[in-house]
C-alpha atoms as a PDB file:
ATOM      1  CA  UNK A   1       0.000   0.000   0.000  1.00  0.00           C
ATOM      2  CA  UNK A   2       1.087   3.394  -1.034  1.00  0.00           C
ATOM      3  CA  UNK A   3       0.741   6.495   1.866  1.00  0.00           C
ATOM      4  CA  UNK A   4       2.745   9.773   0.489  1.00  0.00           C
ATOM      5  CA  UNK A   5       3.909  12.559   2.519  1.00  0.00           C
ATOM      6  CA  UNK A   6       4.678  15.985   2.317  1.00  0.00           C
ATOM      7  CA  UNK A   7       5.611  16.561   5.766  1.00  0.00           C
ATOM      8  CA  UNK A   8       9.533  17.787   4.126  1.00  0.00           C
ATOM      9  CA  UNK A   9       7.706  21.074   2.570  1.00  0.00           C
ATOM     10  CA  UNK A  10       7.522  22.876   6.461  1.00  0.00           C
ATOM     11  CA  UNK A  11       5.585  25.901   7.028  1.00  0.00           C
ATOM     12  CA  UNK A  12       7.398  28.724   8.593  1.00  0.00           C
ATOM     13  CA  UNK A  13       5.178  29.324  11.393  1.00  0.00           C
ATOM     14  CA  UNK A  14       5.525  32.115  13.898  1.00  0.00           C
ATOM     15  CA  UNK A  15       6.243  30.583  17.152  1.00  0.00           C
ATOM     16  CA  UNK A  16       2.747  29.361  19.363  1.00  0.00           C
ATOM     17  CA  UNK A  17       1.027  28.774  16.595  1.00  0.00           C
ATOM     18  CA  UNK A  18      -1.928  26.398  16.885  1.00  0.00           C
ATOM     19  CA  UNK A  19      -1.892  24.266  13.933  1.00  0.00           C
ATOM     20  CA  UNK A  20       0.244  21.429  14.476  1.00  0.00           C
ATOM     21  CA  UNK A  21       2.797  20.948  11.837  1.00  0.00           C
ATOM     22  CA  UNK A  22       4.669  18.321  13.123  1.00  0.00           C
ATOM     23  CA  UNK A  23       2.570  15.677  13.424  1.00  0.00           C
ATOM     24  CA  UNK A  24       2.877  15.021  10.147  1.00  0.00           C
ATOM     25  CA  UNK A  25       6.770  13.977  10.990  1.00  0.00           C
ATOM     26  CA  UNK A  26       5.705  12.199  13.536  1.00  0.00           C
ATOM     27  CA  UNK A  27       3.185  10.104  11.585  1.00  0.00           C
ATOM     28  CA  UNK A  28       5.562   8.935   8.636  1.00  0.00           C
ATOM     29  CA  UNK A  29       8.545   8.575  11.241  1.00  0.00           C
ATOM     30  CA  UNK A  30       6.202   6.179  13.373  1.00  0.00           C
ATOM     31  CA  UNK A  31       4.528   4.323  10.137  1.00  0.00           C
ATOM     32  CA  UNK A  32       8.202   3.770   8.884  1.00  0.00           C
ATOM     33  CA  UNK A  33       9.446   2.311  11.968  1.00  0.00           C
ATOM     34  CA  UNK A  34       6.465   0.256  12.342  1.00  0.00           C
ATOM     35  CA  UNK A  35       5.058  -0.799   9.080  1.00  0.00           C
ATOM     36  CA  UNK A  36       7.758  -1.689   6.669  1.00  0.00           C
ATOM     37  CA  UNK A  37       4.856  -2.856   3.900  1.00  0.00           C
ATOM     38  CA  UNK A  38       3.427   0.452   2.834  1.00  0.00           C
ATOM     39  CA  UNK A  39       5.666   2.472   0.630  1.00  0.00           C
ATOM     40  CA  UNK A  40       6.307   6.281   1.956  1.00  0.00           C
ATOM     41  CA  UNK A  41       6.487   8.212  -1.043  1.00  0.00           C
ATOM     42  CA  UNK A  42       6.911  12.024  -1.878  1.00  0.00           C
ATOM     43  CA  UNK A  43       4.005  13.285  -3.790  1.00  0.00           C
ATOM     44  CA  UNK A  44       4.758  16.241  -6.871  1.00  0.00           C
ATOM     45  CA  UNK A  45       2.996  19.264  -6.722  1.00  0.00           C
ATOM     46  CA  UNK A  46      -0.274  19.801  -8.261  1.00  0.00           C
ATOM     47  CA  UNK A  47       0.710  22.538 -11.157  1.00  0.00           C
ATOM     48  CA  UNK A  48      -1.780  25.713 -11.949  1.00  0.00           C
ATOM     49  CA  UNK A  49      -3.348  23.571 -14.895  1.00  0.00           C
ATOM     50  CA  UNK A  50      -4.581  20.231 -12.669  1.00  0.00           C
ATOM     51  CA  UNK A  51      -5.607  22.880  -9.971  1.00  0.00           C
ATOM     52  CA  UNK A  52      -8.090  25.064 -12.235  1.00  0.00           C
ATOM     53  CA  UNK A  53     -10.069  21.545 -12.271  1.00  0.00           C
ATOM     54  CA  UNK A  54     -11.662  22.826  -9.573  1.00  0.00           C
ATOM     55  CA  UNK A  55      -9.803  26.432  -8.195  1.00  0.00           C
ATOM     56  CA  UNK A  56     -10.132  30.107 -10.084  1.00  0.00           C
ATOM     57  CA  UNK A  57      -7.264  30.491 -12.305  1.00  0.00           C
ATOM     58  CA  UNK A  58      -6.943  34.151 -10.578  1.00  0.00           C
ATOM     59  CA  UNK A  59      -6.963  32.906  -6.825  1.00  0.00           C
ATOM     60  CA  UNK A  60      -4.513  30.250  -7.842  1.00  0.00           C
ATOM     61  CA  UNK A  61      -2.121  32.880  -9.779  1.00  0.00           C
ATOM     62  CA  UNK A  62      -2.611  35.554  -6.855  1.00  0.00           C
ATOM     63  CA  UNK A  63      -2.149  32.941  -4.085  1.00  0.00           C
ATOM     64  CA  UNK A  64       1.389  31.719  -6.080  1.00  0.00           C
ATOM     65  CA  UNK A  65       2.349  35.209  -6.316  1.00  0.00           C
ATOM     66  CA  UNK A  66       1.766  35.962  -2.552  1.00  0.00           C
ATOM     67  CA  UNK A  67      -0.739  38.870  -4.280  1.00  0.00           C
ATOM     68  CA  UNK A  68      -4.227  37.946  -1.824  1.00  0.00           C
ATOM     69  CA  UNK A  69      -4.830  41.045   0.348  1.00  0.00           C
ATOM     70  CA  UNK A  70      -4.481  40.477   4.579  1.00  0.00           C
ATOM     71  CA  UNK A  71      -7.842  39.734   4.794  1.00  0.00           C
ATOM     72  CA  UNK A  72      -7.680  36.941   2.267  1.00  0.00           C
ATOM     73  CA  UNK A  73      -4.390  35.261   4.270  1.00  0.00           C
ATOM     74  CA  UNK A  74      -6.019  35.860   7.788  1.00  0.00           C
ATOM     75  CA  UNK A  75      -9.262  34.206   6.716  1.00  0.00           C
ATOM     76  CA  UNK A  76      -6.531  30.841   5.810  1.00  0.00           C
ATOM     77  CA  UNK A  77      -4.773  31.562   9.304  1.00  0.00           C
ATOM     78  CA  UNK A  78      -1.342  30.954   7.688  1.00  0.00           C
ATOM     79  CA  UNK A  79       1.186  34.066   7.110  1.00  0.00           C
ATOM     80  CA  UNK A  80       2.205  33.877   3.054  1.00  0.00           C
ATOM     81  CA  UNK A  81       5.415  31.752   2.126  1.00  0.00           C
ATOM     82  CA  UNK A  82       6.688  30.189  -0.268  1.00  0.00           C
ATOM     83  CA  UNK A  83       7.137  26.821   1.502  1.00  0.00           C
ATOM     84  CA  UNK A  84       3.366  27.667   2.375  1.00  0.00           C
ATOM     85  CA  UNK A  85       2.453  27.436  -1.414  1.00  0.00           C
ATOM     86  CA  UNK A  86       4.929  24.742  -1.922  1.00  0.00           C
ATOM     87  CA  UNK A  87       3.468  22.550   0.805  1.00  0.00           C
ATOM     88  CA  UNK A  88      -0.292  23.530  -0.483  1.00  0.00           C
ATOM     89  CA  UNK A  89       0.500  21.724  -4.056  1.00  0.00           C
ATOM     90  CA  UNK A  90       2.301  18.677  -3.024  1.00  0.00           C
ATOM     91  CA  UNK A  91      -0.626  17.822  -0.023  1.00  0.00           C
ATOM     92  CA  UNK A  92      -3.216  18.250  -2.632  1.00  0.00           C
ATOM     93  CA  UNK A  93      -1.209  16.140  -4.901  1.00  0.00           C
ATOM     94  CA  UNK A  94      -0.869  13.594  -2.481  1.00  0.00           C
ATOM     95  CA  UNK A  95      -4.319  13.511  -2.214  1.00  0.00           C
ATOM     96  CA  UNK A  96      -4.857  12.710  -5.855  1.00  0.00           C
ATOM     97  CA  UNK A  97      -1.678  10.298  -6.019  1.00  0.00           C
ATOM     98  CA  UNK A  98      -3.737   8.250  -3.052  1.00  0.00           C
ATOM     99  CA  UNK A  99      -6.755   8.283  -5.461  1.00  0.00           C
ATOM    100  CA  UNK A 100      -4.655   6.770  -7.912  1.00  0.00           C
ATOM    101  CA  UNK A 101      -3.177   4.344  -6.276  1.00  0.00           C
ATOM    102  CA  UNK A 102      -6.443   3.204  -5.119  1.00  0.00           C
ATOM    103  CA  UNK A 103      -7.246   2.509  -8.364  1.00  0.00           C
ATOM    104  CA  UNK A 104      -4.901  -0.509  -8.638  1.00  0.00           C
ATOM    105  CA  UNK A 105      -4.467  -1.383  -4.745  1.00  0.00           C
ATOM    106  CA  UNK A 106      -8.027  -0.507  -3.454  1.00  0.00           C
ATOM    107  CA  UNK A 107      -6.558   2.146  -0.872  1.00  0.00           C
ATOM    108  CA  UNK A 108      -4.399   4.600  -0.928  1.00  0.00           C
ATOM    109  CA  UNK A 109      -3.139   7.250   1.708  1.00  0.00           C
ATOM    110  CA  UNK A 110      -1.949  10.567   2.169  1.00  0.00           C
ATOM    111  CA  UNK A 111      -0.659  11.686   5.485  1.00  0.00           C
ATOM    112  CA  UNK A 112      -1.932  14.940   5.636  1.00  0.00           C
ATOM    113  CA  UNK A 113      -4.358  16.543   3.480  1.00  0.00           C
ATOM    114  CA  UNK A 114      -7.936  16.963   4.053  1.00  0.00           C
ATOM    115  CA  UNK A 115      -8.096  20.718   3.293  1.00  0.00           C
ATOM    116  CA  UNK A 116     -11.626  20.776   2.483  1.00  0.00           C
ATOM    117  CA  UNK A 117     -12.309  24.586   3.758  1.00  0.00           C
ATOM    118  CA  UNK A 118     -10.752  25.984   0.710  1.00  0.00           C
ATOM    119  CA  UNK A 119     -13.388  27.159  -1.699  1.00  0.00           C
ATOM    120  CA  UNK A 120     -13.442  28.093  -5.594  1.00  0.00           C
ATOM    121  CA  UNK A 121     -11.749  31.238  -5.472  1.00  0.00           C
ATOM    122  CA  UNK A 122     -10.244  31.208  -1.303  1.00  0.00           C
ATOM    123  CA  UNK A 123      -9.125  29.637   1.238  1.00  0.00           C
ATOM    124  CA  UNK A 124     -10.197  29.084   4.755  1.00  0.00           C
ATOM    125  CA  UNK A 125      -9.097  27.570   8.190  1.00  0.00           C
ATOM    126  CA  UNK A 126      -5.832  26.374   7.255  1.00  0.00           C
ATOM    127  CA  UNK A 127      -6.817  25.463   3.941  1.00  0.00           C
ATOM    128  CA  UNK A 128      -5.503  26.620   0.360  1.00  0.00           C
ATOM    129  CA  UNK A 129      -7.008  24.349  -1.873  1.00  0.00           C
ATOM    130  CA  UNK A 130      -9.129  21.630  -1.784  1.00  0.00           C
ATOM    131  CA  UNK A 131      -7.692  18.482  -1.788  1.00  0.00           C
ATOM    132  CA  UNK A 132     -10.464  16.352  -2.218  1.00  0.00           C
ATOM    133  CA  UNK A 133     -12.651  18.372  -4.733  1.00  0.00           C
ATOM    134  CA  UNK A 134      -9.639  18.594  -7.092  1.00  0.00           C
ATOM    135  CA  UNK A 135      -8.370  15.013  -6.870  1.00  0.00           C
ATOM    136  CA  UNK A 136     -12.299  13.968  -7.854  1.00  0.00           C
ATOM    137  CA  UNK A 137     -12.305  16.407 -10.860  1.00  0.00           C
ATOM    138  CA  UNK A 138      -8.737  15.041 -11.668  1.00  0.00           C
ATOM    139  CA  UNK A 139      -9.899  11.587 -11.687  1.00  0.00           C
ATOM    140  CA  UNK A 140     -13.529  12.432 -13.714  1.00  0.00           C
ATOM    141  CA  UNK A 141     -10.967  14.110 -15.977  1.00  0.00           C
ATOM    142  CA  UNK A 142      -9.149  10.527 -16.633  1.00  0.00           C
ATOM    143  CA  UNK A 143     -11.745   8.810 -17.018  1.00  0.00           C
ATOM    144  CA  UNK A 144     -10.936   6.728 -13.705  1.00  0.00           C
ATOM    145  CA  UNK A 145     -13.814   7.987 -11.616  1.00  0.00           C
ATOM    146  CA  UNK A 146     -17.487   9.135 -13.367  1.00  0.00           C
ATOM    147  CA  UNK A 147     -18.728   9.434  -9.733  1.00  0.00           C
ATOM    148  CA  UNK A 148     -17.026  10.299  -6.351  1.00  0.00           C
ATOM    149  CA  UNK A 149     -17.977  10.023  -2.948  1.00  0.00           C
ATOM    150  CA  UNK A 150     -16.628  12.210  -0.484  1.00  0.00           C
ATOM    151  CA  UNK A 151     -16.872  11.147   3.149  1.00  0.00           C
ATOM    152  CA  UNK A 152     -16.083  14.161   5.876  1.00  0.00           C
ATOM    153  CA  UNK A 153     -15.427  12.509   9.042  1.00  0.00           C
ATOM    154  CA  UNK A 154     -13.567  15.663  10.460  1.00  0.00           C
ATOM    155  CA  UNK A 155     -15.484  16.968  13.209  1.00  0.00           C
ATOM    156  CA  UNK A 156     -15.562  20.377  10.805  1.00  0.00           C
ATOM    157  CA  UNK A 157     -18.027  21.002   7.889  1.00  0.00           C
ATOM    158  CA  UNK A 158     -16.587  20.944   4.664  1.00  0.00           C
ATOM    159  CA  UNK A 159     -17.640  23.535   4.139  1.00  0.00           C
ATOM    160  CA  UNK A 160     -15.803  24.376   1.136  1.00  0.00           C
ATOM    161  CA  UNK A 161     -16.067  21.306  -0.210  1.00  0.00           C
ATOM    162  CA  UNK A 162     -20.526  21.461  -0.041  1.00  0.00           C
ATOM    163  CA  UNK A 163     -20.093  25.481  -1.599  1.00  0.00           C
ATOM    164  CA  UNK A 164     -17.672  23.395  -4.714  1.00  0.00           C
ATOM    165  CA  UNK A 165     -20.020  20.911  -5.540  1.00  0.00           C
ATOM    166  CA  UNK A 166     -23.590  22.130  -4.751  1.00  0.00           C
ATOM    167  CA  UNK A 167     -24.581  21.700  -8.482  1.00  0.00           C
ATOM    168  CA  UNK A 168     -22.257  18.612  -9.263  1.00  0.00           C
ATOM    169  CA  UNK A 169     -24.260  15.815  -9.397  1.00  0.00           C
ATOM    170  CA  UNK A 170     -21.024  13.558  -9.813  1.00  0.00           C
ATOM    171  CA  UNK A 171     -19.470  14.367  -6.306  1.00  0.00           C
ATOM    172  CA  UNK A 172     -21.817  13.517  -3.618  1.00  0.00           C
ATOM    173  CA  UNK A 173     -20.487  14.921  -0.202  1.00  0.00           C
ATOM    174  CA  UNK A 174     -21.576  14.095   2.932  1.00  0.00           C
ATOM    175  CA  UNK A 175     -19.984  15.873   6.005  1.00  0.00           C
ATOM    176  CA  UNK A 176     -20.885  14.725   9.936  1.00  0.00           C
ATOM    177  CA  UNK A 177     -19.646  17.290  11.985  1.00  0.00           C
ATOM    178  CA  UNK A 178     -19.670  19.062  15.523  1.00  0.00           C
ATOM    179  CA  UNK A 179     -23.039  21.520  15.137  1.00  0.00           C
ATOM    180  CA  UNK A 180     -21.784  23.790  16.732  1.00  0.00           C
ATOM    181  CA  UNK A 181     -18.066  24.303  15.971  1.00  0.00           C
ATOM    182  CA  UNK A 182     -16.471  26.371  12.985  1.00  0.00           C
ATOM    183  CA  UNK A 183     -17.587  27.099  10.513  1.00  0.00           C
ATOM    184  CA  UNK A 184     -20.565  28.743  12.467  1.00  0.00           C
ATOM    185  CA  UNK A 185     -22.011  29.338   9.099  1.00  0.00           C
ATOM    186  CA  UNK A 186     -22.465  26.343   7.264  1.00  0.00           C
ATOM    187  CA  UNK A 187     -22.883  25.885   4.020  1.00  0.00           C
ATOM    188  CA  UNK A 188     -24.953  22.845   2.587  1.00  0.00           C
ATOM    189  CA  UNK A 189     -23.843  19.627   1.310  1.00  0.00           C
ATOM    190  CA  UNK A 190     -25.659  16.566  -0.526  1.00  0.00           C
ATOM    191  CA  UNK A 191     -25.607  15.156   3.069  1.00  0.00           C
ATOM    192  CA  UNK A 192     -25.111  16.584   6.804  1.00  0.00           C
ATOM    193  CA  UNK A 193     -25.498  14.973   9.870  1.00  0.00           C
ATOM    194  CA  UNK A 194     -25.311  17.961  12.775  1.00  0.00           C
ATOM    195  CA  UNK A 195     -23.751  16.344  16.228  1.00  0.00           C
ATOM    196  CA  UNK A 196     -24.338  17.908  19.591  1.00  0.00           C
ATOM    197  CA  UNK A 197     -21.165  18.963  21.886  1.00  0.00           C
ATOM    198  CA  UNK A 198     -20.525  15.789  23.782  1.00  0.00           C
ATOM    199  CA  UNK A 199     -21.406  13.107  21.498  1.00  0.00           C
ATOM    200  CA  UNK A 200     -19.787  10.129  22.309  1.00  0.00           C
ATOM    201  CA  UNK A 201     -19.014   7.138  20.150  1.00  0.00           C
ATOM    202  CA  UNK A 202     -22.490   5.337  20.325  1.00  0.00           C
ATOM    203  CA  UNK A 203     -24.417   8.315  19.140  1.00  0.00           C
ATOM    204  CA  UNK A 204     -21.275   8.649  16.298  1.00  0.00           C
ATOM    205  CA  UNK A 205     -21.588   5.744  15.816  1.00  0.00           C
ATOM    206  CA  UNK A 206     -24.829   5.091  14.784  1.00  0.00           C
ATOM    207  CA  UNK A 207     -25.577   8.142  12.958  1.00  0.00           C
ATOM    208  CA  UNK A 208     -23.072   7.736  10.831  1.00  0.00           C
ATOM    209  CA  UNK A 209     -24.413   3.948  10.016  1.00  0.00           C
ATOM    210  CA  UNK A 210     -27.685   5.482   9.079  1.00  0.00           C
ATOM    211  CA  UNK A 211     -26.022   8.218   6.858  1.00  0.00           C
ATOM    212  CA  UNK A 212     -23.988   5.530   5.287  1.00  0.00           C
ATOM    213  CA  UNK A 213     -27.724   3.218   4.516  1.00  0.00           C
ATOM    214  CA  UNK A 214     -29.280   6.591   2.889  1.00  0.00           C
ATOM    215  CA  UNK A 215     -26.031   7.503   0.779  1.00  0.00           C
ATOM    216  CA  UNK A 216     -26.161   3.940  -1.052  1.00  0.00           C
ATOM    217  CA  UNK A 217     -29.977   4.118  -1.575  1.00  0.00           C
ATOM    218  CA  UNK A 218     -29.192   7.681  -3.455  1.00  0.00           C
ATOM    219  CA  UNK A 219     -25.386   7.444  -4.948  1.00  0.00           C
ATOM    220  CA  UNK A 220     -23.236   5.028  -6.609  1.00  0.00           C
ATOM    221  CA  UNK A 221     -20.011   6.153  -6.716  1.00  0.00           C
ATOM    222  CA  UNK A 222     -16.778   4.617  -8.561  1.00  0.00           C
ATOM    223  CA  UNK A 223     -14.454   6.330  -5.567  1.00  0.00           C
ATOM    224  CA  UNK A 224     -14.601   6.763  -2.504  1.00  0.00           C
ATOM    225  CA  UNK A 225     -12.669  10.069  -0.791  1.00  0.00           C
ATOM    226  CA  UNK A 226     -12.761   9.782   3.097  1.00  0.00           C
ATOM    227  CA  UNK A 227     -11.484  12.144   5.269  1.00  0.00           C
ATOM    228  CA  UNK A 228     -10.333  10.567   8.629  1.00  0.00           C
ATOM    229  CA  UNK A 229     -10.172  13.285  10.990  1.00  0.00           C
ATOM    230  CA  UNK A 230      -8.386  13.299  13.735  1.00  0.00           C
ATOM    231  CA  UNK A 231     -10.254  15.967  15.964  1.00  0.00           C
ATOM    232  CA  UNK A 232     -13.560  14.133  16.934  1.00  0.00           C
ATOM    233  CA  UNK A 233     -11.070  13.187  19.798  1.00  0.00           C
ATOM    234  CA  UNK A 234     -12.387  13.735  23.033  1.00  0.00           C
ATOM    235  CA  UNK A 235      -9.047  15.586  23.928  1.00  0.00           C
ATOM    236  CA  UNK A 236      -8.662  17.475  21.194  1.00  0.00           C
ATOM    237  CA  UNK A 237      -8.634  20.531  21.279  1.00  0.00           C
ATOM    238  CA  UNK A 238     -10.851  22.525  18.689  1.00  0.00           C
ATOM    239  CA  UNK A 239     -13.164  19.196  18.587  1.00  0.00           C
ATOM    240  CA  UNK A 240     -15.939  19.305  21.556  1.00  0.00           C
ATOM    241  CA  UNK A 241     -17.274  16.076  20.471  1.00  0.00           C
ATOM    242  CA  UNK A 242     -16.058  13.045  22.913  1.00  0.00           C
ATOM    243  CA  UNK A 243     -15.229  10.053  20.718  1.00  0.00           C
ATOM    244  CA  UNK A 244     -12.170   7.519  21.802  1.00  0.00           C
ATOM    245  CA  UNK A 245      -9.635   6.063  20.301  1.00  0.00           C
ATOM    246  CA  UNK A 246     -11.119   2.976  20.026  1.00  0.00           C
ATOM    247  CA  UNK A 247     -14.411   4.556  18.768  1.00  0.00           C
ATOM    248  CA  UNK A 248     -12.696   6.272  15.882  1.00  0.00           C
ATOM    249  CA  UNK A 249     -11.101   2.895  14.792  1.00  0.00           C
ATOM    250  CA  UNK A 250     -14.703   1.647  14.904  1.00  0.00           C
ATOM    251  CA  UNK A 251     -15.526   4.486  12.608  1.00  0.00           C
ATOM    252  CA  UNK A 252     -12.614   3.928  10.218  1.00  0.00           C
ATOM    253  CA  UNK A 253     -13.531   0.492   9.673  1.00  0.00           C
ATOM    254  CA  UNK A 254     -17.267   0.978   8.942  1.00  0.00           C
ATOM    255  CA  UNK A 255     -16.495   3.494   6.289  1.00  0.00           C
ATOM    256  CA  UNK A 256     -14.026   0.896   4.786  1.00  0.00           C
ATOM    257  CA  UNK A 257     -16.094  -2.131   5.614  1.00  0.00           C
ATOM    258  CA  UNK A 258     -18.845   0.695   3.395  1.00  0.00           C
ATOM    259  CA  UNK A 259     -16.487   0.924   0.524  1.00  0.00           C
ATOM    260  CA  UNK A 260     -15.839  -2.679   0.500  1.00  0.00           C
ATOM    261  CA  UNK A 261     -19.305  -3.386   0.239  1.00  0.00           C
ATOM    262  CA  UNK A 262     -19.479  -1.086  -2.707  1.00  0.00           C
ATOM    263  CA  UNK A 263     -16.582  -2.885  -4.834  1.00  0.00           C
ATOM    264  CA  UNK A 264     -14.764   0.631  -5.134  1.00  0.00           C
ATOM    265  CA  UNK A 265     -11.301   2.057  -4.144  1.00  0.00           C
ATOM    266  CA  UNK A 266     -10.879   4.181  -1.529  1.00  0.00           C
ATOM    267  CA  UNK A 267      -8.196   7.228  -0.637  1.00  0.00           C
ATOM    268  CA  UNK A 268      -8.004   8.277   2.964  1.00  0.00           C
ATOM    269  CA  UNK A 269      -6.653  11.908   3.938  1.00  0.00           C
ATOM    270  CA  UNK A 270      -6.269  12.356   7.514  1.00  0.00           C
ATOM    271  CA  UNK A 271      -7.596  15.812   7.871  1.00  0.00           C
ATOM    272  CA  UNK A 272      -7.876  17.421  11.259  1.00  0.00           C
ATOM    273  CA  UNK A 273      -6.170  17.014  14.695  1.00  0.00           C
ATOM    274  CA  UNK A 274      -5.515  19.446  17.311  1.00  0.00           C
ATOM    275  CA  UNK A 275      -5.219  16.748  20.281  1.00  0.00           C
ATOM    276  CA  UNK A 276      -3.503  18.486  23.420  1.00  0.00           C
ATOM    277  CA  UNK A 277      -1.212  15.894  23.262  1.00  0.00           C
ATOM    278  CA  UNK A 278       0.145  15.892  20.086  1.00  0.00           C
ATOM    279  CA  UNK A 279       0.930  12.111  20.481  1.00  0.00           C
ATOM    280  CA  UNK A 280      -2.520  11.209  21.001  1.00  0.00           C
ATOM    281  CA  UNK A 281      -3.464  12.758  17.325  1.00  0.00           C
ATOM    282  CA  UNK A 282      -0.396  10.848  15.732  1.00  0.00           C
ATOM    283  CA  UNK A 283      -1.898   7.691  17.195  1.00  0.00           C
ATOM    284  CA  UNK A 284      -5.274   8.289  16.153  1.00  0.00           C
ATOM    285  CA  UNK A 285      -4.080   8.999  12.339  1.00  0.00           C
ATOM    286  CA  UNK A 286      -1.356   5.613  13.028  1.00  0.00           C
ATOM    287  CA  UNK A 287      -4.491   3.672  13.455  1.00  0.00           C
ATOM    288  CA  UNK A 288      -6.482   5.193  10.548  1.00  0.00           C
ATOM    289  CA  UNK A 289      -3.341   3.889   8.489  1.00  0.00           C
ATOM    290  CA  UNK A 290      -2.858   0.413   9.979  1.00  0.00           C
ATOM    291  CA  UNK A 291      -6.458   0.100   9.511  1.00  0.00           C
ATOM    292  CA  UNK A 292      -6.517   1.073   6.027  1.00  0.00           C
ATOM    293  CA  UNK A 293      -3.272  -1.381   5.275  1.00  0.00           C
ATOM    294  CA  UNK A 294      -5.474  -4.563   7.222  1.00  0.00           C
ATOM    295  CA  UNK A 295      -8.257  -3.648   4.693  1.00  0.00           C
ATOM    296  CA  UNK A 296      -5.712  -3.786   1.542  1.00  0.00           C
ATOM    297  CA  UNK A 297      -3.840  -7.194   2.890  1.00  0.00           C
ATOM    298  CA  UNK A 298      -7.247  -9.125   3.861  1.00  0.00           C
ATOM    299  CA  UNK A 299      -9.385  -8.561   0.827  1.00  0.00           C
ATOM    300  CA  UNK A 300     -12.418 -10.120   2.477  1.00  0.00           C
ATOM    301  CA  UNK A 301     -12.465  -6.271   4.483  1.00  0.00           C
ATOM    302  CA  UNK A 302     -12.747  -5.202   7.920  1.00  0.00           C
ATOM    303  CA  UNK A 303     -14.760  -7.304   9.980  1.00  0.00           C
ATOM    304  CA  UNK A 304     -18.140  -5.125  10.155  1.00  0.00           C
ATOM    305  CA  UNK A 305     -21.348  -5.767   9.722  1.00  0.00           C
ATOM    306  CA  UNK A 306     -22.851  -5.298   6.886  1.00  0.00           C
ATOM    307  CA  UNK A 307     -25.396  -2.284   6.433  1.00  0.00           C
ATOM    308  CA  UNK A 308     -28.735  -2.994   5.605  1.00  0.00           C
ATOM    309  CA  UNK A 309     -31.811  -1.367   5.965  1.00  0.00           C
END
């Protein structure tokens, strides 16, 4: 199994800033030490042309060229850099080089990624551009994937990703998320599902079994996208919902147990994680990827039950 990385391209963050960069380190140094089957591989860069699949030509130029205004950069939350741009291309391409592998392995990985605030023509919350929305445009583009499902399992709405695809009726995405964490205002996707502070991993559990029941009576996709978030943690820190570790292996085995049922591949980004020990988010994203290599070695799937209505 193929997992690619772009934890080399750094932002140069000013010191006590929030967003953890180096778990990203930490989650390829731990996966090589510990998993010598999958294949740690550096993704290339998404250039301007595979972007405008799915970003502005302008907001892609002006974002290169370090040319959006103060507002524009403080609504992203990172200062402008070069290594910022850098990184931005090579975690969306790792997002699409997961999709591809996918194709011939039935899962592929990227260890970061998930960026799914970014709209059209900005970006948001620590997002440039959007990973997912351009890889499934990318892969429409091929002719790999005529329909793509994109599972947000970050305890944030995609927001960005619902505003990209409201009138594509080849991307269905379907976001469960905190209902009352950022971005306090929501835009709408094919699916939400809204979750109270608090909710633990019954609750989680079982709405998101219900929301995966209605999504095959309405979609059939050809790819699967799922974003494994990190921050439905119960100590994380920007998260308020109250899920363990073992609940959010649970949750990464019904959506793969979900996609094996369907016969498709599936590409996991790992999204958000703001865990107040770091550790804890490296293990939670460790177990999303030792899940996700079980599912490619045992081709019989996770051990789930099977939905049905």
């Amino acid at each position: 199994m193929d997992a690619f990385y772009s934890d080399r391209f750094v932002l140069p963050l000013p010191a006590g800033h929030r967003f953890p960069m180096e778990k990203y380190r930490l989650l390829r140094e731990h996966i090589g030490q510990t998993l010598p089957e999958i294949r740690l591989l550096e993704p290339e860069p998404l250039t301007d042309e595979a972007l405008a699949v799915a970003h502005s030509p302008d907001y892609i130029r002006r974002l290169a060229a370090g040319d959006l205004s103060r507002k524009e950069m403080m609504a992203i939350g990172f200062p402008w850099s070069p290594e910022m741009v850098e990184r931005s291309r090579r975690s969306a391409g790792a997002t699409v080089m997961a999709c591809r592998a996918a194709f011939r392995d039935g899962v592929g990985i990227n260890l970061a990624g998930g960026t799914h605030h970014a709209y059209r023509d900005r970006g948001e919350g620590f997002c440039c551009f959007n990973d997912a929305v351009v890889a499934a445009r990318l892969m429409q583009r091929d002719g790999l994937a005529a329909n793509c499902l994109v599972i947000d399992l970050d305890v944030h709405q995609g927001n960005g990703t619902a505003a990209m695809t409201r009138d594509d009726r080849n991307i269905f995405a379907f976001s469960m998320h905190g209902a009352e964490n950022y971005p306090f205002l929501k835009e709408q996707s094919d699916l939400d599902i809204e979750l109270p502070d608090g909710t633990g991993d019954a609750i989680y559990l079982e709405s998101l079994q219900a929301a995966l029941i209605q999504i095959r009576a309405q979609f059939t996709p050809s790819l699967v996208i799922y974003l494994a978030g990190a921050d439905p943690f119960c100590d994380d820190r920007l998260g308020r919902l109250a899920l363990t570790k073992a609940g959010l292996l649970a949750r990464d085995r019904q959506v793969m147990a979900f996609a094996r049922g369907l016969g498709v591949p599936i590409a996991i980004a790992m999204a958000g994680g703001y865990g107040r020990n770091i550790q804890d988010t490296v293990d939670i994203h460790f177990q999303t990827v030792n899940c996700a290599l079980q599912y490619a070695n045992d081709k019989s799937g996770p051990s789930e039950p099977a939905l049905s209505h």
